[in-house]
Protein backbone atom coordinates (compact mmCIF):
# COMPACT_ATOMS: atom_id res chain seq x y z
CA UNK A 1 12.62 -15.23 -5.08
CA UNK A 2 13.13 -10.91 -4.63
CA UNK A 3 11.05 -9.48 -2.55
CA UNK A 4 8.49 -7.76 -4.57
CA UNK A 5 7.19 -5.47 -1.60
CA UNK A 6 9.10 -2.50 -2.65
CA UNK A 7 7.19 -2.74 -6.34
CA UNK A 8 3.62 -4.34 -4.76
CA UNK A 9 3.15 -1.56 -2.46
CA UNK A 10 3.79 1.62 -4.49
CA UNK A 11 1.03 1.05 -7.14
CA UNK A 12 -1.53 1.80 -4.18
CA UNK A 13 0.40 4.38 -2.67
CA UNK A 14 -0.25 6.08 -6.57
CA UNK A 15 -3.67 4.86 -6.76
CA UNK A 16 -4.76 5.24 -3.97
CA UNK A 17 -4.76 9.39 -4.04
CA UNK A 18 -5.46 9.30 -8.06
CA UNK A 19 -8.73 7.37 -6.89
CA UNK A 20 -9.78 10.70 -4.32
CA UNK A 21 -9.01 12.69 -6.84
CA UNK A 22 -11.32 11.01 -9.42
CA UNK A 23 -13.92 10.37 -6.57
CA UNK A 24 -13.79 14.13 -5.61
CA UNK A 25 -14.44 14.71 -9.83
CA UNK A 26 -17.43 12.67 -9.74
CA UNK A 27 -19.20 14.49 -6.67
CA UNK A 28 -18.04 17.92 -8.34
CA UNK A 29 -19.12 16.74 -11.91
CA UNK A 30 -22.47 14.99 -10.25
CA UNK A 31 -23.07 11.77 -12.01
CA UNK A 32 -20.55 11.65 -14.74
CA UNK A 33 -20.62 8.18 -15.68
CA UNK A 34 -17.10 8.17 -17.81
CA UNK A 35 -15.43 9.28 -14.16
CA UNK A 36 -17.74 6.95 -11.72
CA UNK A 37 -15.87 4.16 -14.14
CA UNK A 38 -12.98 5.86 -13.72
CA UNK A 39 -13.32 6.22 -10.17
CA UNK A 40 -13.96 2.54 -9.70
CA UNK A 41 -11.36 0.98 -11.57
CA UNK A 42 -8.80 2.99 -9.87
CA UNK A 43 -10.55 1.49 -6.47
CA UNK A 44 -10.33 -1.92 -8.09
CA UNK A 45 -6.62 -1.71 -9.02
CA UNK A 46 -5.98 -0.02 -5.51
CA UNK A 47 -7.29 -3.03 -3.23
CA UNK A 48 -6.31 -5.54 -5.58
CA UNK A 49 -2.84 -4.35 -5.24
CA UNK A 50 -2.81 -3.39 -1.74
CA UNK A 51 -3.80 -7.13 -0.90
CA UNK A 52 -0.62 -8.06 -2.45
CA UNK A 53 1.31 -5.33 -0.57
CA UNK A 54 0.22 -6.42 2.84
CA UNK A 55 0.97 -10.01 2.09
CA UNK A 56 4.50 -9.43 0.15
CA UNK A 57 5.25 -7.25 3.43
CA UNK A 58 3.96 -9.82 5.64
CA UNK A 59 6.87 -11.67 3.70
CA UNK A 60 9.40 -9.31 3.57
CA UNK A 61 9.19 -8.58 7.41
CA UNK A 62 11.13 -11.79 8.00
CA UNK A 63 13.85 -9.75 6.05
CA UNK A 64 14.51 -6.58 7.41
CA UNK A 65 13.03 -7.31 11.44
CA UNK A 66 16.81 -7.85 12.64
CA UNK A 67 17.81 -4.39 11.31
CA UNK A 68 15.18 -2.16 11.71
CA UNK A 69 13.46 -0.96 15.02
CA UNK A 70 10.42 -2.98 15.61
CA UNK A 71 8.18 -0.49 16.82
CA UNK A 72 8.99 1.37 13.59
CA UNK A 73 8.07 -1.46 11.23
CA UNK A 74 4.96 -2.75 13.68
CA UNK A 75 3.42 0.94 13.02
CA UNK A 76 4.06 0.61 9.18
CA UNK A 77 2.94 -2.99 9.12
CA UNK A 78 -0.32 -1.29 11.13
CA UNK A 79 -1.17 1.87 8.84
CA UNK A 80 -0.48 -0.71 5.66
CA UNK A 81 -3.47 -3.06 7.19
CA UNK A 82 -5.48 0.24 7.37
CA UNK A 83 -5.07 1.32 4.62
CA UNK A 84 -5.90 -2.25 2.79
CA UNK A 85 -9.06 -2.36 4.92
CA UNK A 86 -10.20 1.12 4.37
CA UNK A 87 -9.69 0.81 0.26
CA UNK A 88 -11.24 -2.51 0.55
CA UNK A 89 -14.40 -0.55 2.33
CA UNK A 90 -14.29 2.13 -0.23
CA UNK A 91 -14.58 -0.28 -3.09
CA UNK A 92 -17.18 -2.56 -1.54
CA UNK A 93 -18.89 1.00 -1.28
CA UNK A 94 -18.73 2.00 -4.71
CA UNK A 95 -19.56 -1.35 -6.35
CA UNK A 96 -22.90 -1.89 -4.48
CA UNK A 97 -23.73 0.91 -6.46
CA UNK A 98 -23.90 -1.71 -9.30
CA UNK A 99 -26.61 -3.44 -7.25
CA UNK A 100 -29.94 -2.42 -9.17
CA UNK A 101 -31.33 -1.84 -6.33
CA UNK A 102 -29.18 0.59 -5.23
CA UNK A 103 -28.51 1.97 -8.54
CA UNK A 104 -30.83 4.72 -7.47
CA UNK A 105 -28.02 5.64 -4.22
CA UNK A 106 -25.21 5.67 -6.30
CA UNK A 107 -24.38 9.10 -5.93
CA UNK A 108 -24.88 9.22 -2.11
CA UNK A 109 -22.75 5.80 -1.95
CA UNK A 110 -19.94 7.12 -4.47
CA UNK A 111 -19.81 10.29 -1.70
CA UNK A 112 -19.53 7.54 1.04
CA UNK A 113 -16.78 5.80 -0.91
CA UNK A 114 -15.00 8.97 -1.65
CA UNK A 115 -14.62 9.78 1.98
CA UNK A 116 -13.27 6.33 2.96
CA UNK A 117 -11.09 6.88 0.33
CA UNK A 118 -9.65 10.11 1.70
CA UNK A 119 -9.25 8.40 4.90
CA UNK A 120 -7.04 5.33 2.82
CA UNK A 121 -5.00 8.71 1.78
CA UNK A 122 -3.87 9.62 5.39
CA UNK A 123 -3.17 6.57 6.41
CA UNK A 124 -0.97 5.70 3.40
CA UNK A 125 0.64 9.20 4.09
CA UNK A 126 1.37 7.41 6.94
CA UNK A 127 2.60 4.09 6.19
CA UNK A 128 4.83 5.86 3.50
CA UNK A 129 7.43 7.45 5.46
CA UNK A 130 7.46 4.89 7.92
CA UNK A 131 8.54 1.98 4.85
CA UNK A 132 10.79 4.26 3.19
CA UNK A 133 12.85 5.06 7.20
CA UNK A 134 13.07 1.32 7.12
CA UNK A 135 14.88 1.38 3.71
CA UNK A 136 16.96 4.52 3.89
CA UNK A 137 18.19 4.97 7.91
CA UNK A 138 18.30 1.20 8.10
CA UNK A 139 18.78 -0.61 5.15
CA UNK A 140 15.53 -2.80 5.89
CA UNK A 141 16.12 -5.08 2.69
CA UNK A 142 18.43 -3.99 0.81
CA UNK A 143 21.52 -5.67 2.71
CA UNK A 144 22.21 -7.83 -0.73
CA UNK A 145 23.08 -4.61 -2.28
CA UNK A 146 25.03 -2.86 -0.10
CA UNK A 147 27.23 -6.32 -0.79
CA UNK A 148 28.22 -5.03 -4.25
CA UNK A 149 28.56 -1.68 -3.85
CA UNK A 150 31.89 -1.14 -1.77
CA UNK A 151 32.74 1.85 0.01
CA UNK A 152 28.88 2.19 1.16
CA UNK A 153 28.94 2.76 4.89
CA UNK A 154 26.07 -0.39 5.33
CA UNK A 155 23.87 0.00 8.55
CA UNK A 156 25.17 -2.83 11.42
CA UNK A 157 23.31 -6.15 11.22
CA UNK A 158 21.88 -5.75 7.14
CA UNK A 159 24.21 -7.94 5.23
CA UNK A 160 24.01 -10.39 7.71
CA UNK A 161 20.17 -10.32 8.15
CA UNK A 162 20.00 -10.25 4.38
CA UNK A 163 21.86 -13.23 4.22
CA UNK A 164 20.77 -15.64 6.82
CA UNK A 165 17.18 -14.75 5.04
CA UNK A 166 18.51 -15.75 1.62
CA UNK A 167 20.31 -18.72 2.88
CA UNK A 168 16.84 -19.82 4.92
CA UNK A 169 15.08 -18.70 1.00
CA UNK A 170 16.89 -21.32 -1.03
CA UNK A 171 16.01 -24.12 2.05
């Protein structure tokens, strides 16, 4: 099966700042419940797809650890935990303000979920960069096409490492 990392993880990295943006409306707007929704489905979609980011990268580690440095892919595997624990925070956050007892905090706890939010932001701004090194200086995963394209100076070790993980795939 393709690795679906590469298309998992960039639906958070979008969401992710779209859901500051919406929680920094609500706090301006104060109570605007057509933006707190707003706000908390983008939160919703954000951890639900940054759970399958870390695990699909989890899996996709075996694929790209023989070509890449590992420090550089044990600091992106780090900042993507982070990041998955921080938006996990912020939405925990922001749905206990559907508690009805805590319906009457729901604007301090939306403020207290924005600002975990913001720190989910730096830390993906982190992660980011990190991922896409792995892809462009080193051809983390993407040995299989470097295969059909010739010509295409490929980085020492991916084809290999891309295929002994395909062959060890199909097992």
């Amino acid at each position: 099966m393709q690795d679906l990392h590469p298309i998992l993880v960039h639906v958070p990295v979008a969401v992710i700042p779209l859901s500051a943006l919406f929680g920094l409306w609500l706090i301006l707007s104060r109570r605007n419940p057509g933006i707190r929704t707003a706000f908390r489905v983008c939160l919703v979609v954000a951890a639900l797809f940054a759970i399958m980011a870390v695990m699909s990268g989890d899996r996709a580690e075996d694929h790209v650890e023989d070509v890449v440095p590992h420090d550089l892919l044990e600091e992106h595997e780090e900042f993507g935990i982070l990041t998955l624990w921080l938006i996990l925070i912020a939405t925990a956050i922001e749905l206990a303000s559907l508690i009805p007892k805590l319906k009457p905090r729901a604007f301090p706890l939306s403020s207290l979920a924005f600002v975990v939010t913001l720190a989910a932001v730096v830390t993906v701004v982190f992660a980011g960069p990190r991922g896409a090194e792995m892809v462009y200086r080193y051809g983390g995963g993407v040995g299989h096409v470097f295969e059909a394209a010739p010509g295409v100076a490929v980085p020492a070790g991916a084809i290999e490492a891309a295929e002994d993980h395909s062959v060890a795939d199909e097992d």
